[in-house]
PDB file of N, CA and C in Angstrom:
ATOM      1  N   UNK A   1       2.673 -28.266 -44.717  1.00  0.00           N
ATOM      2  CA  UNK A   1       2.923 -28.819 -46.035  1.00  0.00           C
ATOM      3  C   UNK A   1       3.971 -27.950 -46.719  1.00  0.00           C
ATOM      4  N   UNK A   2       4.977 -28.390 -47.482  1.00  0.00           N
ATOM      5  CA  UNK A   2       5.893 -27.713 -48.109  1.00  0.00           C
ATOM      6  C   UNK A   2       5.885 -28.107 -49.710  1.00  0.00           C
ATOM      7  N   UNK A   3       6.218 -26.812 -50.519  1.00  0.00           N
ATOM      8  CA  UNK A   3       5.928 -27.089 -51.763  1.00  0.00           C
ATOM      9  C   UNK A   3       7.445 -27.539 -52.224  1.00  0.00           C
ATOM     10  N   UNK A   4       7.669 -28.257 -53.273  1.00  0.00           N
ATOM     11  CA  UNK A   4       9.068 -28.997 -53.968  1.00  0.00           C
ATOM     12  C   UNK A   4       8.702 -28.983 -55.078  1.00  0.00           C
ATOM     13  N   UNK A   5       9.891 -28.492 -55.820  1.00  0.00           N
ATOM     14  CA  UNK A   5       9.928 -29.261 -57.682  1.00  0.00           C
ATOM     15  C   UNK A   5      10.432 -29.657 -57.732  1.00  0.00           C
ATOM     16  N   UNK A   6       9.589 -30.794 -58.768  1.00  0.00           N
ATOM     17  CA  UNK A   6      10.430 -31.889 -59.511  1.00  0.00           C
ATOM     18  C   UNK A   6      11.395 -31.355 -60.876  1.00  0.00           C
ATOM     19  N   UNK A   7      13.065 -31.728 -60.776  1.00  0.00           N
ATOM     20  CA  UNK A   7      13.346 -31.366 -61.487  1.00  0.00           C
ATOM     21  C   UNK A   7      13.285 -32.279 -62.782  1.00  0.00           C
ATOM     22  N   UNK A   8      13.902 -31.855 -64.173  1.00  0.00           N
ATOM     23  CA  UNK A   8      13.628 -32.948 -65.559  1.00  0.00           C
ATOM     24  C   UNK A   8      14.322 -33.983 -65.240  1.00  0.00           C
ATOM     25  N   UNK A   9      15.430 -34.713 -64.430  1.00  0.00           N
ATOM     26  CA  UNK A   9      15.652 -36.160 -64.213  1.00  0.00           C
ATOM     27  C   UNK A   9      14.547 -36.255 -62.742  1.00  0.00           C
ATOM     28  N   UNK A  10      13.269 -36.054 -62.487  1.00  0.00           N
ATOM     29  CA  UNK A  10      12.804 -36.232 -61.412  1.00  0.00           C
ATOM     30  C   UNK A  10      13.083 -36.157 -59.735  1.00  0.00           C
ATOM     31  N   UNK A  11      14.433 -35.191 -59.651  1.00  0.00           N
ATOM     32  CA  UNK A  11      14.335 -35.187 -58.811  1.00  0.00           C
ATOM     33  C   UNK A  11      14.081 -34.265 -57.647  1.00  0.00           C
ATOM     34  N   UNK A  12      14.497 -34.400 -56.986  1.00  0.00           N
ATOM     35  CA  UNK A  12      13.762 -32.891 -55.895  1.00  0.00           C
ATOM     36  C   UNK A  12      14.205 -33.093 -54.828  1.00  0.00           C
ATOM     37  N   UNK A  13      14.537 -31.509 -54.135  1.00  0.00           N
ATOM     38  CA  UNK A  13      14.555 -31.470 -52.785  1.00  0.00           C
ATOM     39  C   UNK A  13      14.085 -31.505 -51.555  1.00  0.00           C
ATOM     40  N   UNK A  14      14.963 -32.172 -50.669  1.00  0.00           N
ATOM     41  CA  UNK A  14      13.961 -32.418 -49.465  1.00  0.00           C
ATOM     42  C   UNK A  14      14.446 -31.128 -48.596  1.00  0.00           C
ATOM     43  N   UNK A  15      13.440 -30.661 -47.999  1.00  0.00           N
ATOM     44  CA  UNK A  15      13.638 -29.253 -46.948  1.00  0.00           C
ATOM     45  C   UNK A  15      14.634 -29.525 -46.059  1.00  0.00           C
ATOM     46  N   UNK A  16      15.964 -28.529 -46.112  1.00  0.00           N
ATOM     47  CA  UNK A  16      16.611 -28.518 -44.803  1.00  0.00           C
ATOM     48  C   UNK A  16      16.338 -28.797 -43.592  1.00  0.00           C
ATOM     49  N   UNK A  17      15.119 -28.160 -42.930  1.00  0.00           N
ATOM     50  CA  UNK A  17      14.473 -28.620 -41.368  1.00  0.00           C
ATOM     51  C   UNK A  17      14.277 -30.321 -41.274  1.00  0.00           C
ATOM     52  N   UNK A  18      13.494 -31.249 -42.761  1.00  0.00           N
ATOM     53  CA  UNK A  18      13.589 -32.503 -42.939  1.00  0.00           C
ATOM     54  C   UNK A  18      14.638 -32.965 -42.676  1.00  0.00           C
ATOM     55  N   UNK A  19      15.803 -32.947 -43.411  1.00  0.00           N
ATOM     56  CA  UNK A  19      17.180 -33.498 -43.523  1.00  0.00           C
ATOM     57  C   UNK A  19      17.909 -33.179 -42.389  1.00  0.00           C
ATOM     58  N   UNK A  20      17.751 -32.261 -41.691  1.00  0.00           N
ATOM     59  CA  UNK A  20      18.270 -32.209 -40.467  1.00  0.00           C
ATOM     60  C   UNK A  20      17.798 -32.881 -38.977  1.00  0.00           C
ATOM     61  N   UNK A  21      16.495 -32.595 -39.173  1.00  0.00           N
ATOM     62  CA  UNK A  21      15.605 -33.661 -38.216  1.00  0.00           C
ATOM     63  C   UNK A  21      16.249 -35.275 -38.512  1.00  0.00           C
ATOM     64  N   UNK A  22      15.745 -35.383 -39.541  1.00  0.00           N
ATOM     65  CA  UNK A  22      15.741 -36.515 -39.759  1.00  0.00           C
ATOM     66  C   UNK A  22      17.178 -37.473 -39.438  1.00  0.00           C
ATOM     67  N   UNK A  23      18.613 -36.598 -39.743  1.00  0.00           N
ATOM     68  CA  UNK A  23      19.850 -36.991 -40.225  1.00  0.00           C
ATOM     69  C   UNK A  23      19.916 -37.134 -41.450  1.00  0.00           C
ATOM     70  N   UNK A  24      19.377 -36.428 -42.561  1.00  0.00           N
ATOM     71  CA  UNK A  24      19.278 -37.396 -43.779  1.00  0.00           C
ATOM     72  C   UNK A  24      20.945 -36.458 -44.556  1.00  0.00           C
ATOM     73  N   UNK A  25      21.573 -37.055 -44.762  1.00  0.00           N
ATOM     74  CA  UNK A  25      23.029 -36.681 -45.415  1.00  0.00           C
ATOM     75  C   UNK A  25      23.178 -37.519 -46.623  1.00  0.00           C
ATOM     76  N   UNK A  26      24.277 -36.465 -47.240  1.00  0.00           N
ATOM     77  CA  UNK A  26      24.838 -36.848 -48.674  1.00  0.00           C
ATOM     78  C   UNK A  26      24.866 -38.575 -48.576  1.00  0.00           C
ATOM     79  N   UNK A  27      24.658 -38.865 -49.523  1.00  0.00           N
ATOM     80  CA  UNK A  27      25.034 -40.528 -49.325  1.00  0.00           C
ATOM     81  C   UNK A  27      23.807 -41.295 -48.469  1.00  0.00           C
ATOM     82  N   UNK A  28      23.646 -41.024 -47.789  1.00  0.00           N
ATOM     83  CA  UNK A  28      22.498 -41.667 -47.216  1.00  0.00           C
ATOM     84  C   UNK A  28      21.461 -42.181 -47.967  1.00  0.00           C
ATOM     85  N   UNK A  29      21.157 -43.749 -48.064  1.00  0.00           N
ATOM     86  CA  UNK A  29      20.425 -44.835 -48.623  1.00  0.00           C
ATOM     87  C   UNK A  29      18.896 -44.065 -47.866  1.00  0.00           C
ATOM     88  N   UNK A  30      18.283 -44.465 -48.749  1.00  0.00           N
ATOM     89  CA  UNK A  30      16.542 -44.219 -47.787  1.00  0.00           C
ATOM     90  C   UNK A  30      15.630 -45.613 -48.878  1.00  0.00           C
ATOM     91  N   UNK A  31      14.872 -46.129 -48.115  1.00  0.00           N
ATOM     92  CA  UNK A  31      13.497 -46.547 -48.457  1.00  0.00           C
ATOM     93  C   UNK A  31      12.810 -46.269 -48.887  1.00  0.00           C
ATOM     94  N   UNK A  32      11.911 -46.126 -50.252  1.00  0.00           N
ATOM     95  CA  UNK A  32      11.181 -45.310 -50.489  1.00  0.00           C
ATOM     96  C   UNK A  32       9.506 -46.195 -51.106  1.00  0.00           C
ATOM     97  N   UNK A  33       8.973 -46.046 -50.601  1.00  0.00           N
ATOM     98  CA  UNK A  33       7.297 -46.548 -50.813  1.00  0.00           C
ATOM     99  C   UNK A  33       6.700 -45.593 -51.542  1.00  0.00           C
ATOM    100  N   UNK A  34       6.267 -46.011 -52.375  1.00  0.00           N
ATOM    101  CA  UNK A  34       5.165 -45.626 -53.453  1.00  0.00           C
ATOM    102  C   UNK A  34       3.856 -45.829 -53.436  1.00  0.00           C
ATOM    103  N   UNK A  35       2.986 -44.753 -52.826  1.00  0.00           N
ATOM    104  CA  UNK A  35       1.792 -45.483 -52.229  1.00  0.00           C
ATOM    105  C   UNK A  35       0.781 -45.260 -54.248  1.00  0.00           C
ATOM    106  N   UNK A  36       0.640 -45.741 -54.640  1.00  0.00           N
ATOM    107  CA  UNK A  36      -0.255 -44.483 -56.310  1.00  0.00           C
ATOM    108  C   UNK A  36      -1.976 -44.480 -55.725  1.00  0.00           C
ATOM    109  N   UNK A  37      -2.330 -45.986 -54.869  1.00  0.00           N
ATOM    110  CA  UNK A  37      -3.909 -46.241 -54.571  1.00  0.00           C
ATOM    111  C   UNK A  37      -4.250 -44.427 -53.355  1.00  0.00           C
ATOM    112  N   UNK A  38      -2.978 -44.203 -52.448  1.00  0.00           N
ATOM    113  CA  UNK A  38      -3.328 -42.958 -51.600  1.00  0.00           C
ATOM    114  C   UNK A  38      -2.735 -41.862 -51.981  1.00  0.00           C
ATOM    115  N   UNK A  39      -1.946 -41.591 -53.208  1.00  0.00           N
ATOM    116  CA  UNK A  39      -1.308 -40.404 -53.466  1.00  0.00           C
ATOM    117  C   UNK A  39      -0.551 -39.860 -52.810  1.00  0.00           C
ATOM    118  N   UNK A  40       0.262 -40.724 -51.745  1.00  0.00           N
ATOM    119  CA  UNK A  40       1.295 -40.507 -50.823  1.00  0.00           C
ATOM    120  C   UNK A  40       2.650 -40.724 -51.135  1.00  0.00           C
ATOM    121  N   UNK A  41       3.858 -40.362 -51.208  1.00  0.00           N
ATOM    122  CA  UNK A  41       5.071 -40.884 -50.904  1.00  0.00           C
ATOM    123  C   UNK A  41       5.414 -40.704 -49.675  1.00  0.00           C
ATOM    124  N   UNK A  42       6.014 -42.023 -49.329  1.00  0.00           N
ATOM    125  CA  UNK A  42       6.767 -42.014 -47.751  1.00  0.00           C
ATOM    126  C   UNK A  42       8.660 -42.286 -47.889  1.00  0.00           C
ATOM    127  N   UNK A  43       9.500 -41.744 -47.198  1.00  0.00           N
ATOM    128  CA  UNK A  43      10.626 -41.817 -47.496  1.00  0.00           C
ATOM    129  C   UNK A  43      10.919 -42.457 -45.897  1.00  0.00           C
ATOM    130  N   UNK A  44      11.327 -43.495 -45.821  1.00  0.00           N
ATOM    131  CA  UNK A  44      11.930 -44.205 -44.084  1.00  0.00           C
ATOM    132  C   UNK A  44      13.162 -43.908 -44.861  1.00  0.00           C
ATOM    133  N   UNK A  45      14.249 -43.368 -43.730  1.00  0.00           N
ATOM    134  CA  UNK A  45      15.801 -43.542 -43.976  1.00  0.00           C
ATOM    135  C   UNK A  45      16.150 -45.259 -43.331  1.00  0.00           C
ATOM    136  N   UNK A  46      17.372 -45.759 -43.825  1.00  0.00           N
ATOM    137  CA  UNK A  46      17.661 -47.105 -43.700  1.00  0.00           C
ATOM    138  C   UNK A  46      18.592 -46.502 -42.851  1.00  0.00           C
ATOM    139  N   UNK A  47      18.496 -47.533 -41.381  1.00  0.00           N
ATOM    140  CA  UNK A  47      19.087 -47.610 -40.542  1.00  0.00           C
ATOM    141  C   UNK A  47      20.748 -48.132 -40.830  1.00  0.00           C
ATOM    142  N   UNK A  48      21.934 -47.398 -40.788  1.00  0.00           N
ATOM    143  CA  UNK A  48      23.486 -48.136 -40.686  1.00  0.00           C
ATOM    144  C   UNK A  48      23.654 -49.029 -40.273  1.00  0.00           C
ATOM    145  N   UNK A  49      24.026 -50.374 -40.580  1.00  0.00           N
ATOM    146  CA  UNK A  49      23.998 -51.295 -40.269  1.00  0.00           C
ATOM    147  C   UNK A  49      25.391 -51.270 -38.460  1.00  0.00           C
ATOM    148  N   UNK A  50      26.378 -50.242 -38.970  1.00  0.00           N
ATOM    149  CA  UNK A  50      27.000 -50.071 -37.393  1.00  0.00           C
ATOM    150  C   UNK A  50      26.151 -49.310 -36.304  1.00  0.00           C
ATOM    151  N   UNK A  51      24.508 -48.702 -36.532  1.00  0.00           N
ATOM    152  CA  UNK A  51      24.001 -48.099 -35.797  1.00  0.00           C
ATOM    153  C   UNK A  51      23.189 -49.459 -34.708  1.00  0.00           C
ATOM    154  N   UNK A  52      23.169 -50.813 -35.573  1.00  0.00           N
ATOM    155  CA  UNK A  52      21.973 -52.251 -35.376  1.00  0.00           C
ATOM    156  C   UNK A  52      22.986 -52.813 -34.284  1.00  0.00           C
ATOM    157  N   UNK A  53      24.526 -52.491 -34.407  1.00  0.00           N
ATOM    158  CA  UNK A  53      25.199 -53.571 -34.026  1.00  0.00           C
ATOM    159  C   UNK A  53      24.730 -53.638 -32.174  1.00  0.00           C
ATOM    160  N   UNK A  54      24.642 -54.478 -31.154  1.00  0.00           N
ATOM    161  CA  UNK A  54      24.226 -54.150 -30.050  1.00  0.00           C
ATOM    162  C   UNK A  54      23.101 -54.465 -29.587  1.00  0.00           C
ATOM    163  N   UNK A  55      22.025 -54.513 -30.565  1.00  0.00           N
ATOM    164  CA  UNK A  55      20.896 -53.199 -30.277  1.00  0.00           C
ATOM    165  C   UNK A  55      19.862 -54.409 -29.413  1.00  0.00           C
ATOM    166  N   UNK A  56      20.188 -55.737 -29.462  1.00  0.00           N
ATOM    167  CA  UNK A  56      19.608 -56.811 -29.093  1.00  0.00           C
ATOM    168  C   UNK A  56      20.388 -57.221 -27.570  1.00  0.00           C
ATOM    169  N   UNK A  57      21.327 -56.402 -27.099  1.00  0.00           N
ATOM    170  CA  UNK A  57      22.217 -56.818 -26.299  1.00  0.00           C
ATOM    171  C   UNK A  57      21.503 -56.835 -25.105  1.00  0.00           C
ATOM    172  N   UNK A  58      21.158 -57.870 -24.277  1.00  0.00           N
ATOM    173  CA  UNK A  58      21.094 -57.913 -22.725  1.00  0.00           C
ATOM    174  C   UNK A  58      19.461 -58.506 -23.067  1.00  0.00           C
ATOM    175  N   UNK A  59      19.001 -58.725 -23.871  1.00  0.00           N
ATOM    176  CA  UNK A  59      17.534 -59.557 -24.570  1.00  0.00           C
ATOM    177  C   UNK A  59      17.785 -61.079 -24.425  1.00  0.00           C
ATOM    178  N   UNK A  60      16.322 -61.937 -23.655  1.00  0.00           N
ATOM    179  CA  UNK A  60      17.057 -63.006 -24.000  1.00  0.00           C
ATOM    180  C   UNK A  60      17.277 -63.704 -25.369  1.00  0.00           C
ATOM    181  N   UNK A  61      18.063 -64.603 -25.442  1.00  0.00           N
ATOM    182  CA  UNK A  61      18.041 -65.392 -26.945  1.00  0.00           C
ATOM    183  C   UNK A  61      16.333 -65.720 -27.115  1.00  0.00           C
ATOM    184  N   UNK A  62      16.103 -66.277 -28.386  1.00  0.00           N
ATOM    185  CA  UNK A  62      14.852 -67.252 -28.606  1.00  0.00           C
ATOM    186  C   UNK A  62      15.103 -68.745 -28.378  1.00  0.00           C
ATOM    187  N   UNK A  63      16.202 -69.260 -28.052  1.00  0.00           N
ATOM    188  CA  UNK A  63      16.555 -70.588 -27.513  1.00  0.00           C
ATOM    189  C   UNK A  63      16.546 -70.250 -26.140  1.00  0.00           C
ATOM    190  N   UNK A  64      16.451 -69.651 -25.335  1.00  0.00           N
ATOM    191  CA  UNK A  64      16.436 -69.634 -23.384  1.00  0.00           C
ATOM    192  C   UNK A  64      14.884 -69.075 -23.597  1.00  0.00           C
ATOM    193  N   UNK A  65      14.080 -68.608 -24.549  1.00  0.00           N
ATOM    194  CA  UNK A  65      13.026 -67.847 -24.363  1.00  0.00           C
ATOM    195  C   UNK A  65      11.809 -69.558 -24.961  1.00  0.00           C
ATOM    196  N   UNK A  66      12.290 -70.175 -25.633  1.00  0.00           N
ATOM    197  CA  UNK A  66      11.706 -71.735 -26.115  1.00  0.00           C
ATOM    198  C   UNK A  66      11.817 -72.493 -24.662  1.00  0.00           C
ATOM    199  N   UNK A  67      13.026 -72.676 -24.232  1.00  0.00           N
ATOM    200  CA  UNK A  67      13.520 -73.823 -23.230  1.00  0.00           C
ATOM    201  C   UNK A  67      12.556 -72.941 -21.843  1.00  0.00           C
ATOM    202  N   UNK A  68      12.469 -72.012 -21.774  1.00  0.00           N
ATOM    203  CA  UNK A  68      11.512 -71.469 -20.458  1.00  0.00           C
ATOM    204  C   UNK A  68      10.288 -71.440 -20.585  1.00  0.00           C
ATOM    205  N   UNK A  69       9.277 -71.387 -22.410  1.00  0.00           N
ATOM    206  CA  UNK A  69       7.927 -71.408 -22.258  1.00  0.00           C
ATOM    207  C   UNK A  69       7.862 -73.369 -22.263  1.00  0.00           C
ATOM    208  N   UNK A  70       8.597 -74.106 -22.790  1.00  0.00           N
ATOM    209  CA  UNK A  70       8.612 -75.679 -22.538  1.00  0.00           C
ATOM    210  C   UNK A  70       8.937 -76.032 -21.365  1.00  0.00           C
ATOM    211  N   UNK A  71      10.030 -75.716 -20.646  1.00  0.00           N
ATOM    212  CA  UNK A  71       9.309 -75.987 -18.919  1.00  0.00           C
ATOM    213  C   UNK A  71       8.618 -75.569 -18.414  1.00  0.00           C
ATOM    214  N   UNK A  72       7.967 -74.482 -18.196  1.00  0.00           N
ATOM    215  CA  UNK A  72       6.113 -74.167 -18.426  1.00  0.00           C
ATOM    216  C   UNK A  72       5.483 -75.049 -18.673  1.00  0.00           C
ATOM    217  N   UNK A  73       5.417 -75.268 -19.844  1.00  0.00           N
ATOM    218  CA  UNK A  73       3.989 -76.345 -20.493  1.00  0.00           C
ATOM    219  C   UNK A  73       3.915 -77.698 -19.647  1.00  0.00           C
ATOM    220  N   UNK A  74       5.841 -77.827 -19.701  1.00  0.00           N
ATOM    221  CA  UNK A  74       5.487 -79.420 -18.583  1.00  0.00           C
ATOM    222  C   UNK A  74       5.486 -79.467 -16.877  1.00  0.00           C
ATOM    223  N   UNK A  75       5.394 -78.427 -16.008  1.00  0.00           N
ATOM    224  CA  UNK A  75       4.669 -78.202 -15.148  1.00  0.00           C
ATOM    225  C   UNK A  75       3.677 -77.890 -14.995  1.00  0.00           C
ATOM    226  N   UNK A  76       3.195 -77.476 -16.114  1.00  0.00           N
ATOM    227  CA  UNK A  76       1.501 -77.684 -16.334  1.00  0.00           C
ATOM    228  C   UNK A  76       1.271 -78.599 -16.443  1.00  0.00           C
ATOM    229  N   UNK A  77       1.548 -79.320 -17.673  1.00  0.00           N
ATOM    230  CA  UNK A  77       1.176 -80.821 -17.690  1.00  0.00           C
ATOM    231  C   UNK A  77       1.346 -81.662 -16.300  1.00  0.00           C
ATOM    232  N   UNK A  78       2.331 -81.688 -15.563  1.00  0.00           N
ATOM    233  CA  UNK A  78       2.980 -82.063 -14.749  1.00  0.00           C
ATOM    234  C   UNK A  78       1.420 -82.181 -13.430  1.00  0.00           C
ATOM    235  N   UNK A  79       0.756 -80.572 -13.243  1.00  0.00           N
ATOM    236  CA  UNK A  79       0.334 -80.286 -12.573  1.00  0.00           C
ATOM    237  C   UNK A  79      -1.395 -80.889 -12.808  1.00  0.00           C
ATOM    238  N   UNK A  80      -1.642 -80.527 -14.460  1.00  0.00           N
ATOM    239  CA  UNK A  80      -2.757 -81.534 -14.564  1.00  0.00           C
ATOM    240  C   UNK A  80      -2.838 -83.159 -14.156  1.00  0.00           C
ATOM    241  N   UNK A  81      -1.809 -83.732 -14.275  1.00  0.00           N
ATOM    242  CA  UNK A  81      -2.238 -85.082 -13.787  1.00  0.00           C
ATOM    243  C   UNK A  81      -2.128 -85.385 -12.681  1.00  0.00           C
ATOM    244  N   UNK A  82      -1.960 -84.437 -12.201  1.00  0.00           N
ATOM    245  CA  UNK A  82      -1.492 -84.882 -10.397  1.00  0.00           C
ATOM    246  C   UNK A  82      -3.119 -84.858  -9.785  1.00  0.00           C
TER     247      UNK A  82
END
């Protein structure tokens, strides 16, 4: 556990070892959840949108992944009435 102050516009530092683990840099957007019911804050950093580009590459579509569980169903069907 690491101790932080809040400064008078609320804000505060995050520990070097954090920000470095993490990548967290100047400018860097983050997420931030407010738990008040568990007395938690959670900070997710937001992924770069040039880090996403790709990231689906060589996956099939959901149109070849539809058209393969529906010829399924109708060789089943196919197979029940026989």
């Amino acid at each position: 556990m690491t101790i932080v102050t809040i400064s008078e516009r609320g804000q505060l530092v995050i520990p070097q070892e954090i920000r470095s683990k993490l990548d967290l840099v100047k400018g860097r957007k983050l997420f931030v959840d407010f738990s008040e019911q568990e007395g938690t804050i959670t900070l997710r950093p937001v992924a770069p949108v040039k880090s996403l580009r790709g990231f689906l590459k060589g996956t099939p579509s959901v149109d070849h992944m539809l058209r393969t569980v529906r010829r399924e169903e109708r060789r089943s069907d196919e197979r029940k009435r026989s």
